[in-house]
C-alpha atoms as a PDB file:
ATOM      1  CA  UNK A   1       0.000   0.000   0.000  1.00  0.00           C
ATOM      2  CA  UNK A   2       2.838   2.396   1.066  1.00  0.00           C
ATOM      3  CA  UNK A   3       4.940   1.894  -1.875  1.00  0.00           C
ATOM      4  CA  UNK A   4       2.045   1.885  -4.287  1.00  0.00           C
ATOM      5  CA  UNK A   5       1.246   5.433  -2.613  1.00  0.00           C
ATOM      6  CA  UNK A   6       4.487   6.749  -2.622  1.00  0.00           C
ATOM      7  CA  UNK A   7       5.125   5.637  -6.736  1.00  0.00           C
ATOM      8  CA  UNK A   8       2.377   8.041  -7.080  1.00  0.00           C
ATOM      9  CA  UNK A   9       3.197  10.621  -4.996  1.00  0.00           C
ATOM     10  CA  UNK A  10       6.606  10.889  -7.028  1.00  0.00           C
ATOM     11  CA  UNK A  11       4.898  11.259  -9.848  1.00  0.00           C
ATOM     12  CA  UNK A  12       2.718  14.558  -8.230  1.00  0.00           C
ATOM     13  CA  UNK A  13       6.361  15.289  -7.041  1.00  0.00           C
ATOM     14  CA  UNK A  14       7.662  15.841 -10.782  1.00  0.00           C
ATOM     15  CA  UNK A  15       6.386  19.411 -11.518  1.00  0.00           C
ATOM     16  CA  UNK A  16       8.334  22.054 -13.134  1.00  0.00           C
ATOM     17  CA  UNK A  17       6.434  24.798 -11.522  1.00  0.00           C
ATOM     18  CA  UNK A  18       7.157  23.619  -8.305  1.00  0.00           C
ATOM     19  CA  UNK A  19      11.282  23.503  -8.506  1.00  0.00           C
ATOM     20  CA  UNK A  20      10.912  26.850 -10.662  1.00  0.00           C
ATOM     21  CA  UNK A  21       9.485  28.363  -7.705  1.00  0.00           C
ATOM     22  CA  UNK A  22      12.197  26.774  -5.525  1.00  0.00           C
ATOM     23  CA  UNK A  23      14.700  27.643  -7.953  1.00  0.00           C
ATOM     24  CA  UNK A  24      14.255  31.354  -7.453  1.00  0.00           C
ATOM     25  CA  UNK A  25      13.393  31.488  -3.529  1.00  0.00           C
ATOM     26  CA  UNK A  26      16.939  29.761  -3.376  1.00  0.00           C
ATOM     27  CA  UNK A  27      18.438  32.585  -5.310  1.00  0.00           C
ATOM     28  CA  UNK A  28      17.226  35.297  -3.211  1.00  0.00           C
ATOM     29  CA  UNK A  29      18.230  37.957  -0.919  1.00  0.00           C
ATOM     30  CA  UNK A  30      17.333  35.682   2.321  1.00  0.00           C
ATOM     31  CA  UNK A  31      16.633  31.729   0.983  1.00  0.00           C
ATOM     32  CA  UNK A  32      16.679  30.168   3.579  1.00  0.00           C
ATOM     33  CA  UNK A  33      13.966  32.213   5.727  1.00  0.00           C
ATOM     34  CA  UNK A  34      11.831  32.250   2.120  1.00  0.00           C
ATOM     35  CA  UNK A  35      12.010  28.629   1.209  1.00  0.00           C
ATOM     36  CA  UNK A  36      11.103  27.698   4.515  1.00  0.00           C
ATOM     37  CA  UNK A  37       7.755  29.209   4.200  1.00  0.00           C
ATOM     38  CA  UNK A  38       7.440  28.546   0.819  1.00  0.00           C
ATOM     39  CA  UNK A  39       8.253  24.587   2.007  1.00  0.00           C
ATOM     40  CA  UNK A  40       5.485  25.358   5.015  1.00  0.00           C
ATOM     41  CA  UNK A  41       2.845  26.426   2.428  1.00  0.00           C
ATOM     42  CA  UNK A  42       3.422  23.452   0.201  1.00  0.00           C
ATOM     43  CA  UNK A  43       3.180  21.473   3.307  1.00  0.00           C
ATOM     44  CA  UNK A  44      -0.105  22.781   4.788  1.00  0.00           C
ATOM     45  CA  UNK A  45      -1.858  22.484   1.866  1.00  0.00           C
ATOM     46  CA  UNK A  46      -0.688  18.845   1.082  1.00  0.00           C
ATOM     47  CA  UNK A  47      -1.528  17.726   4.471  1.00  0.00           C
ATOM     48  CA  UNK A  48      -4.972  19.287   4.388  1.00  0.00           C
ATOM     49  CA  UNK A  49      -5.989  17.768   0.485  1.00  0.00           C
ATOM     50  CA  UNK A  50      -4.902  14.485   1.976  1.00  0.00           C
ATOM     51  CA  UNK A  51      -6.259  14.339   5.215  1.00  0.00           C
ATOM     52  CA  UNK A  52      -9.618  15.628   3.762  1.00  0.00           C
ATOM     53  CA  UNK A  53      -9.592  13.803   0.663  1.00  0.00           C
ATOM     54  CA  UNK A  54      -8.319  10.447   3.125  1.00  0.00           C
ATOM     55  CA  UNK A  55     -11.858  11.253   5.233  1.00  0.00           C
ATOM     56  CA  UNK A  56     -14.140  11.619   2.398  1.00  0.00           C
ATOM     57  CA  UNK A  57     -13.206   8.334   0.902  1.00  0.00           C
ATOM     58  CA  UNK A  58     -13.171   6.559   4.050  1.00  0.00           C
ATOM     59  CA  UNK A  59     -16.519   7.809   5.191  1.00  0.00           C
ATOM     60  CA  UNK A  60     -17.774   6.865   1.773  1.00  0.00           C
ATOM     61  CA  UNK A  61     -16.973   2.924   2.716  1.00  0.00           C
ATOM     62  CA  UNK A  62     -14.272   2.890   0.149  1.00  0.00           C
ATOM     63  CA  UNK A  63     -11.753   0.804   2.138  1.00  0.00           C
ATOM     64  CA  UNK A  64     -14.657  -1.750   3.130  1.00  0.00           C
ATOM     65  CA  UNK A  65     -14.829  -5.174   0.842  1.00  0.00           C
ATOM     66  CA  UNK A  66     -17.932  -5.034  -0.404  1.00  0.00           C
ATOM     67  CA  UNK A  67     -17.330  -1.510  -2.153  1.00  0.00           C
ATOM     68  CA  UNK A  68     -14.238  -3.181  -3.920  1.00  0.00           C
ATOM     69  CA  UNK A  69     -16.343  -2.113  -7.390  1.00  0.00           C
ATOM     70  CA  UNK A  70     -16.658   1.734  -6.491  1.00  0.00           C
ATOM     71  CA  UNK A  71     -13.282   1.381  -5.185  1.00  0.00           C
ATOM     72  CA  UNK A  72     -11.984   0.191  -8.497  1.00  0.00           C
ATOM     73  CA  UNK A  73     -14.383   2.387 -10.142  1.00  0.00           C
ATOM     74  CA  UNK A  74     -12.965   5.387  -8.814  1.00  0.00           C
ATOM     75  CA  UNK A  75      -9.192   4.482  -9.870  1.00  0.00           C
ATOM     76  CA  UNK A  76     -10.777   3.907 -13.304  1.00  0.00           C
ATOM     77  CA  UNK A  77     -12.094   7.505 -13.164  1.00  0.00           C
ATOM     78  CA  UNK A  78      -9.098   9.259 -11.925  1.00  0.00           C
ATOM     79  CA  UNK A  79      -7.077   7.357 -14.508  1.00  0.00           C
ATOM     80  CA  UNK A  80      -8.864   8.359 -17.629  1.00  0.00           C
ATOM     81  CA  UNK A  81      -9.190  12.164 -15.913  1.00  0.00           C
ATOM     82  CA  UNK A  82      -5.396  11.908 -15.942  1.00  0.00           C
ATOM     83  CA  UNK A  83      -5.119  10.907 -19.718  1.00  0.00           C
ATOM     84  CA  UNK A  84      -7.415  13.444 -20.154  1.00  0.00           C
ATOM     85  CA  UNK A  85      -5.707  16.432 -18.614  1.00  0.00           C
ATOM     86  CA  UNK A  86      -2.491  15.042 -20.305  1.00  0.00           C
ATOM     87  CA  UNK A  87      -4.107  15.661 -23.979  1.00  0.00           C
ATOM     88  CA  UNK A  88      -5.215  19.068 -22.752  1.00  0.00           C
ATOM     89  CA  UNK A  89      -2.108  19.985 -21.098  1.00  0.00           C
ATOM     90  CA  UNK A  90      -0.619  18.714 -24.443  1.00  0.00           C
ATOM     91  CA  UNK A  91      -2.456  21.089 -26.541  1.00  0.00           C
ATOM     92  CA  UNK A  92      -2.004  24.082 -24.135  1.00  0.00           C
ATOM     93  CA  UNK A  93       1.393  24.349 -23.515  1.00  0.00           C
ATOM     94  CA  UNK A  94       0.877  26.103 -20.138  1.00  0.00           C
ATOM     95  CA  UNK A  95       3.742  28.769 -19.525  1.00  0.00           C
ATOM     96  CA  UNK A  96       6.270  28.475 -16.828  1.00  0.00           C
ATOM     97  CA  UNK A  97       6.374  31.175 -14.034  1.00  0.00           C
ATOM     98  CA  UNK A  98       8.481  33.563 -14.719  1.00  0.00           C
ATOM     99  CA  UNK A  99       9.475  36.221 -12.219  1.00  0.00           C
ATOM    100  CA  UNK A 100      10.822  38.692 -14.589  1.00  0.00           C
ATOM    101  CA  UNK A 101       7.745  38.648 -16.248  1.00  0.00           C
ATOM    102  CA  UNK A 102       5.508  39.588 -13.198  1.00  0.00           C
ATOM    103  CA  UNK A 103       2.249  40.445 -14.880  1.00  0.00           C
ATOM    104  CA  UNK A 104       2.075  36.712 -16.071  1.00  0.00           C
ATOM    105  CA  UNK A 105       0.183  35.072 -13.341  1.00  0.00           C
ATOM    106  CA  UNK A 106      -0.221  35.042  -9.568  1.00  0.00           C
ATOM    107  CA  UNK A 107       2.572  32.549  -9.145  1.00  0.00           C
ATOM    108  CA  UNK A 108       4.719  35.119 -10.862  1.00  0.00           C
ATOM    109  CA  UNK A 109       4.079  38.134  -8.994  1.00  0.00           C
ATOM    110  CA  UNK A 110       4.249  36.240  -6.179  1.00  0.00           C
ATOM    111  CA  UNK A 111       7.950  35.418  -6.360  1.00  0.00           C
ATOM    112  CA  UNK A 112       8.783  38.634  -8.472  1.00  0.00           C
ATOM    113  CA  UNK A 113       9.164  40.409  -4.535  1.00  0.00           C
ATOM    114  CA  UNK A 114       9.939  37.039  -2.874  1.00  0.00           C
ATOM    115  CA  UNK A 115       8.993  37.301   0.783  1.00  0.00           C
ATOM    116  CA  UNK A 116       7.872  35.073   3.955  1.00  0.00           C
ATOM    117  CA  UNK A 117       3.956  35.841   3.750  1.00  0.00           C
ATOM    118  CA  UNK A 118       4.351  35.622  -0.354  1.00  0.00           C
ATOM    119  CA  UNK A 119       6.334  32.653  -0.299  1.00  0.00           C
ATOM    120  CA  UNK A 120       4.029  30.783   2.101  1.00  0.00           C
ATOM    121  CA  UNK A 121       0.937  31.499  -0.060  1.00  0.00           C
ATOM    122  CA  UNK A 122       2.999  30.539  -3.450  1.00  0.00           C
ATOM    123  CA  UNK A 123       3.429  26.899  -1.702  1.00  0.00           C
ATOM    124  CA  UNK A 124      -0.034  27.082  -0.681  1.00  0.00           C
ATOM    125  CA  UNK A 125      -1.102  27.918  -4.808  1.00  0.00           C
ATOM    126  CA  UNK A 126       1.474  25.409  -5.902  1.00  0.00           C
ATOM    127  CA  UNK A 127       0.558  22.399  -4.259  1.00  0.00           C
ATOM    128  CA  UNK A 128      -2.680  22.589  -4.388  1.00  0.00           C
ATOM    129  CA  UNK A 129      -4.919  19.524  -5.015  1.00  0.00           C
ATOM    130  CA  UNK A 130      -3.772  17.657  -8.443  1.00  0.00           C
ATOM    131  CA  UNK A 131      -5.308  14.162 -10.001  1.00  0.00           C
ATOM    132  CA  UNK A 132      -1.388  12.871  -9.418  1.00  0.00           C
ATOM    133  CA  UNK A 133      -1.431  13.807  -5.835  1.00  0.00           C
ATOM    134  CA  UNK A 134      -5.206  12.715  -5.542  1.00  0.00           C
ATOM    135  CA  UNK A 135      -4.490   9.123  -6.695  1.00  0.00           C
ATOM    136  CA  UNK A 136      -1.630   8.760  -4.234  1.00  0.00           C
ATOM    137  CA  UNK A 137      -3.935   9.367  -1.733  1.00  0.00           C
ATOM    138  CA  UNK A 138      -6.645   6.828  -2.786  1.00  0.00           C
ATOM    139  CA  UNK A 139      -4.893   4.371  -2.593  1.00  0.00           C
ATOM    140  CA  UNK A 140      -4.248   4.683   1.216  1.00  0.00           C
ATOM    141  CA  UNK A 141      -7.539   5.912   1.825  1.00  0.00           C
ATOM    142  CA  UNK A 142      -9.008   2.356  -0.046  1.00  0.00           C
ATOM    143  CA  UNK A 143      -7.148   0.513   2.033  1.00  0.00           C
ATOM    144  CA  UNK A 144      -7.723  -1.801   4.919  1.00  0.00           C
ATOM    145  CA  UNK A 145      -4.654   0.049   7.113  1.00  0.00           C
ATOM    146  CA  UNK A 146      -5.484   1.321  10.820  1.00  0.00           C
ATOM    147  CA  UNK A 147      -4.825   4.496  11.908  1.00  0.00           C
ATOM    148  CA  UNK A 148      -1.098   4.066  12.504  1.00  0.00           C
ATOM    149  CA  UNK A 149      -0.171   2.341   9.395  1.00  0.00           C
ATOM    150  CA  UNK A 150      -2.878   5.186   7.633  1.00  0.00           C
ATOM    151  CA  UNK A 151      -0.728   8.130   9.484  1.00  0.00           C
ATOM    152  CA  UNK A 152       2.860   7.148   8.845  1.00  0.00           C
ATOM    153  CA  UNK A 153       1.434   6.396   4.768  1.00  0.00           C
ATOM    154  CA  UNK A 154       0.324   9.930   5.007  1.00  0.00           C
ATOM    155  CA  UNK A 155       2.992  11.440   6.177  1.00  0.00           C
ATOM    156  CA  UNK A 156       5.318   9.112   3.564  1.00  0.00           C
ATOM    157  CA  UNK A 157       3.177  10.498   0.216  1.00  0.00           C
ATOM    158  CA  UNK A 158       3.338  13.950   1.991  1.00  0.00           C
ATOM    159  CA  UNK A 159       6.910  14.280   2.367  1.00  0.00           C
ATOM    160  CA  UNK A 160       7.991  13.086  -1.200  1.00  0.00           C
ATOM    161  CA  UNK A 161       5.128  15.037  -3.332  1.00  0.00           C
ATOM    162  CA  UNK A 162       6.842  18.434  -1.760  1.00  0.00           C
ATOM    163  CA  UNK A 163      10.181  16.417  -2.733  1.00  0.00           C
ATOM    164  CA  UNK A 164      11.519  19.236  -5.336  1.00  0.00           C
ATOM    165  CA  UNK A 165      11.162  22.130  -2.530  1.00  0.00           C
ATOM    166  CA  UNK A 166      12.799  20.430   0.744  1.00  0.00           C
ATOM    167  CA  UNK A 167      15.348  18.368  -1.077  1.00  0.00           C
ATOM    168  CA  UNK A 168      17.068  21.359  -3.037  1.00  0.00           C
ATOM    169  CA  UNK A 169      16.835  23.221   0.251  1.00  0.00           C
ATOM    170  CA  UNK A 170      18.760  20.554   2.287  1.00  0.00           C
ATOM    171  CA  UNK A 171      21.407  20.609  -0.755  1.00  0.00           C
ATOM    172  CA  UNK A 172      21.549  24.506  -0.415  1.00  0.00           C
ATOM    173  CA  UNK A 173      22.335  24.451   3.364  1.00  0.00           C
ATOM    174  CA  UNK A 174      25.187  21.833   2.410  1.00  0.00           C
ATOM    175  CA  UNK A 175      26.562  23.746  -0.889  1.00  0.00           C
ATOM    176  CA  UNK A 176      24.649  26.938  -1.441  1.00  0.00           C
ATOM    177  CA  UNK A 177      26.911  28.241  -5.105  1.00  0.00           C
ATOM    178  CA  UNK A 178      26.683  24.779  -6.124  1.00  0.00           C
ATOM    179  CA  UNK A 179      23.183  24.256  -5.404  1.00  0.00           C
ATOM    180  CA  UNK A 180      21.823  27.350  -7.065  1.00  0.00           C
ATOM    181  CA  UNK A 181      24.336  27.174 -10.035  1.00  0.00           C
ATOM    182  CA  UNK A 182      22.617  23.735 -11.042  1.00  0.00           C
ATOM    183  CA  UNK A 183      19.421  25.155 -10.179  1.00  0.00           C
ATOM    184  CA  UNK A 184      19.744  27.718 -12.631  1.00  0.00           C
ATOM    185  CA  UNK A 185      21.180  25.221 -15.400  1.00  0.00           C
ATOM    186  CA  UNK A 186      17.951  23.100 -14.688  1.00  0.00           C
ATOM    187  CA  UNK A 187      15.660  25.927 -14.553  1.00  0.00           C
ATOM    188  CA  UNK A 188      16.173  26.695 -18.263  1.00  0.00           C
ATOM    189  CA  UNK A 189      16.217  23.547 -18.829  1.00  0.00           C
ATOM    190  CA  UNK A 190      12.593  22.843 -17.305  1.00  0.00           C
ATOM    191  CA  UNK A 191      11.468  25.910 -19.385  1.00  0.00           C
ATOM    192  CA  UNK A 192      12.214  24.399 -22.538  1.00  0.00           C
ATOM    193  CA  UNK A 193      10.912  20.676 -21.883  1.00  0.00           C
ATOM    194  CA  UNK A 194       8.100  21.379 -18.954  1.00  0.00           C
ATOM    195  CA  UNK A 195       5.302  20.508 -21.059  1.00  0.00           C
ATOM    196  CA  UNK A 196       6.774  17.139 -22.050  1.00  0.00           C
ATOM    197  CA  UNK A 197       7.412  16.083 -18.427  1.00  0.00           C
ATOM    198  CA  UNK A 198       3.973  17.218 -17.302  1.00  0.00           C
ATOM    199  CA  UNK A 199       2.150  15.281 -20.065  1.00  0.00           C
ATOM    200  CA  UNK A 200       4.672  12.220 -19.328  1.00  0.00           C
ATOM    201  CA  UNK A 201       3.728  12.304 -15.610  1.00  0.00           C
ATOM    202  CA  UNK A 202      -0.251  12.506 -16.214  1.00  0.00           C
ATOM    203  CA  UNK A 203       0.228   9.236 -18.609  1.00  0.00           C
ATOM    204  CA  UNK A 204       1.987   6.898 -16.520  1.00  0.00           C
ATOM    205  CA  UNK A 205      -0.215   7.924 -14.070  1.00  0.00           C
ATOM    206  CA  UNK A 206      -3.090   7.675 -15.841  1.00  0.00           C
ATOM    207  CA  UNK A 207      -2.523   4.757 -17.253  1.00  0.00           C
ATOM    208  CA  UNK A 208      -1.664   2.730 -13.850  1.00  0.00           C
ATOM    209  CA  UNK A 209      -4.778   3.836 -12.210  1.00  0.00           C
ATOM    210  CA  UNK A 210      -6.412   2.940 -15.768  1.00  0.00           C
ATOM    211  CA  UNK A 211      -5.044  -0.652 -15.485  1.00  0.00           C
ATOM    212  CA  UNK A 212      -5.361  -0.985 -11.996  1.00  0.00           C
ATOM    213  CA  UNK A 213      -9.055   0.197 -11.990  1.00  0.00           C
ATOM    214  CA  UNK A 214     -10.112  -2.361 -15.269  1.00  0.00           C
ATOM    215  CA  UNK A 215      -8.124  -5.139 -13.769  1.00  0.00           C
ATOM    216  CA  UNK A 216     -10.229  -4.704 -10.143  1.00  0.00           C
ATOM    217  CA  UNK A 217     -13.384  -4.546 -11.874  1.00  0.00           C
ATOM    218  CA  UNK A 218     -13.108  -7.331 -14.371  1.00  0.00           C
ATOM    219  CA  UNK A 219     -11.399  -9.739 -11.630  1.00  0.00           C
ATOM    220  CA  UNK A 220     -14.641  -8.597  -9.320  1.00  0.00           C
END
């Protein structure tokens, strides 16, 4: 159950936007303080999608045996949502935030002045709920885990989808120059391929819960 979880939650973990943001909070004139509340943002608002999206399902029967068709039913829906996003995601070609560019977005004038209150409401905006993060949590709300074993997945699928802000952070208290020097090379280099790893991400995704899902319900 755990590592099924936490396979998906590295997939929600893979987004551009996210290490952009990181990228730059790194680079400013006090990183540390900013990246900490940009990292307490992304946090919050994980923790609070999961929890709530843990106690819907599980009030809903979900982990119970005899809803093992709605429980299959729903990764069968979140997969094909996934493929679906990935097509329109595809054809969109959303734009990067860009900090020199401030008038782009909120994300962007958020970390065009980065600061604590800014950066903590940039994490919030950043991680919020996404069909990647959503399916990670499914799959430990569907299953038959007691509260322990439900608290320490939690925490597990929490702590790696908010992987590309605490990791480069821990890195940048051990080498700061080298840290943000290879930020900066991989920054450009997520500007130019973003798209492609975001659609990549929703189809693998997609497609497990799509096999999973069809699998459940024709074995049931």
């Amino acid at each position: 159950m755990i590592a099924e979880a936490a396979g998906l939650a590295l997939l929600a973990a893979l987004s551009p936007t996210a290490l952009l943001v990181t990228a730059v909070y790194l680079g400013s004139a006090q990183p540390r303080r900013t990246s900490l509340f940009y990292l307490a943002g992304a946090v919050t608002m994980s923790l609070a999608v999961a929890v709530v999206f843990l106690v819907v399902l599980r009030s809903a029967g979900l982990s119970l045996p005899s809803h093992r068709t709605a429980r299959y039913g729903l990764r069968l829906v979140l997969g094909a949502l996934l493929l679906l996003a990935a097509s329109v995601v595809a054809v969109r070609k959303p734009r990067q935030p860009d900090p020199a560019k401030a008038g782009q977005g909120i994300v962007s004038r958020m970390i065009a002045n980065p600061a604590a209150v800014t950066a903590y409401l940039a994490g919030v905006i950043v991680f919020g709920p996404s069909l990647t993060f959503l399916a990670a949590v499914q799959v430990i709300a569907t299953a038959r885990a007691g509260l322990g074993l439900t608290a320490a997945a939690l925490a597990v699928v929490v702590a790696i989808a908010v992987l590309l802000v605490w990791l480069p952070l821990v890195l940048y208290l051990y080498d700061p120059k080298l840290t943000v020097r290879h930020l900066a090379l991989l920054n450009r280099w997520l500007r130019a391929h973003g798209t492609t790893i975001i659609v990549g991400v929703l189809v693998v995704a997609g497609l497990i819960l799509v096999v999973n899902g069809s699998y459940g319900l024709i074995a049931n």
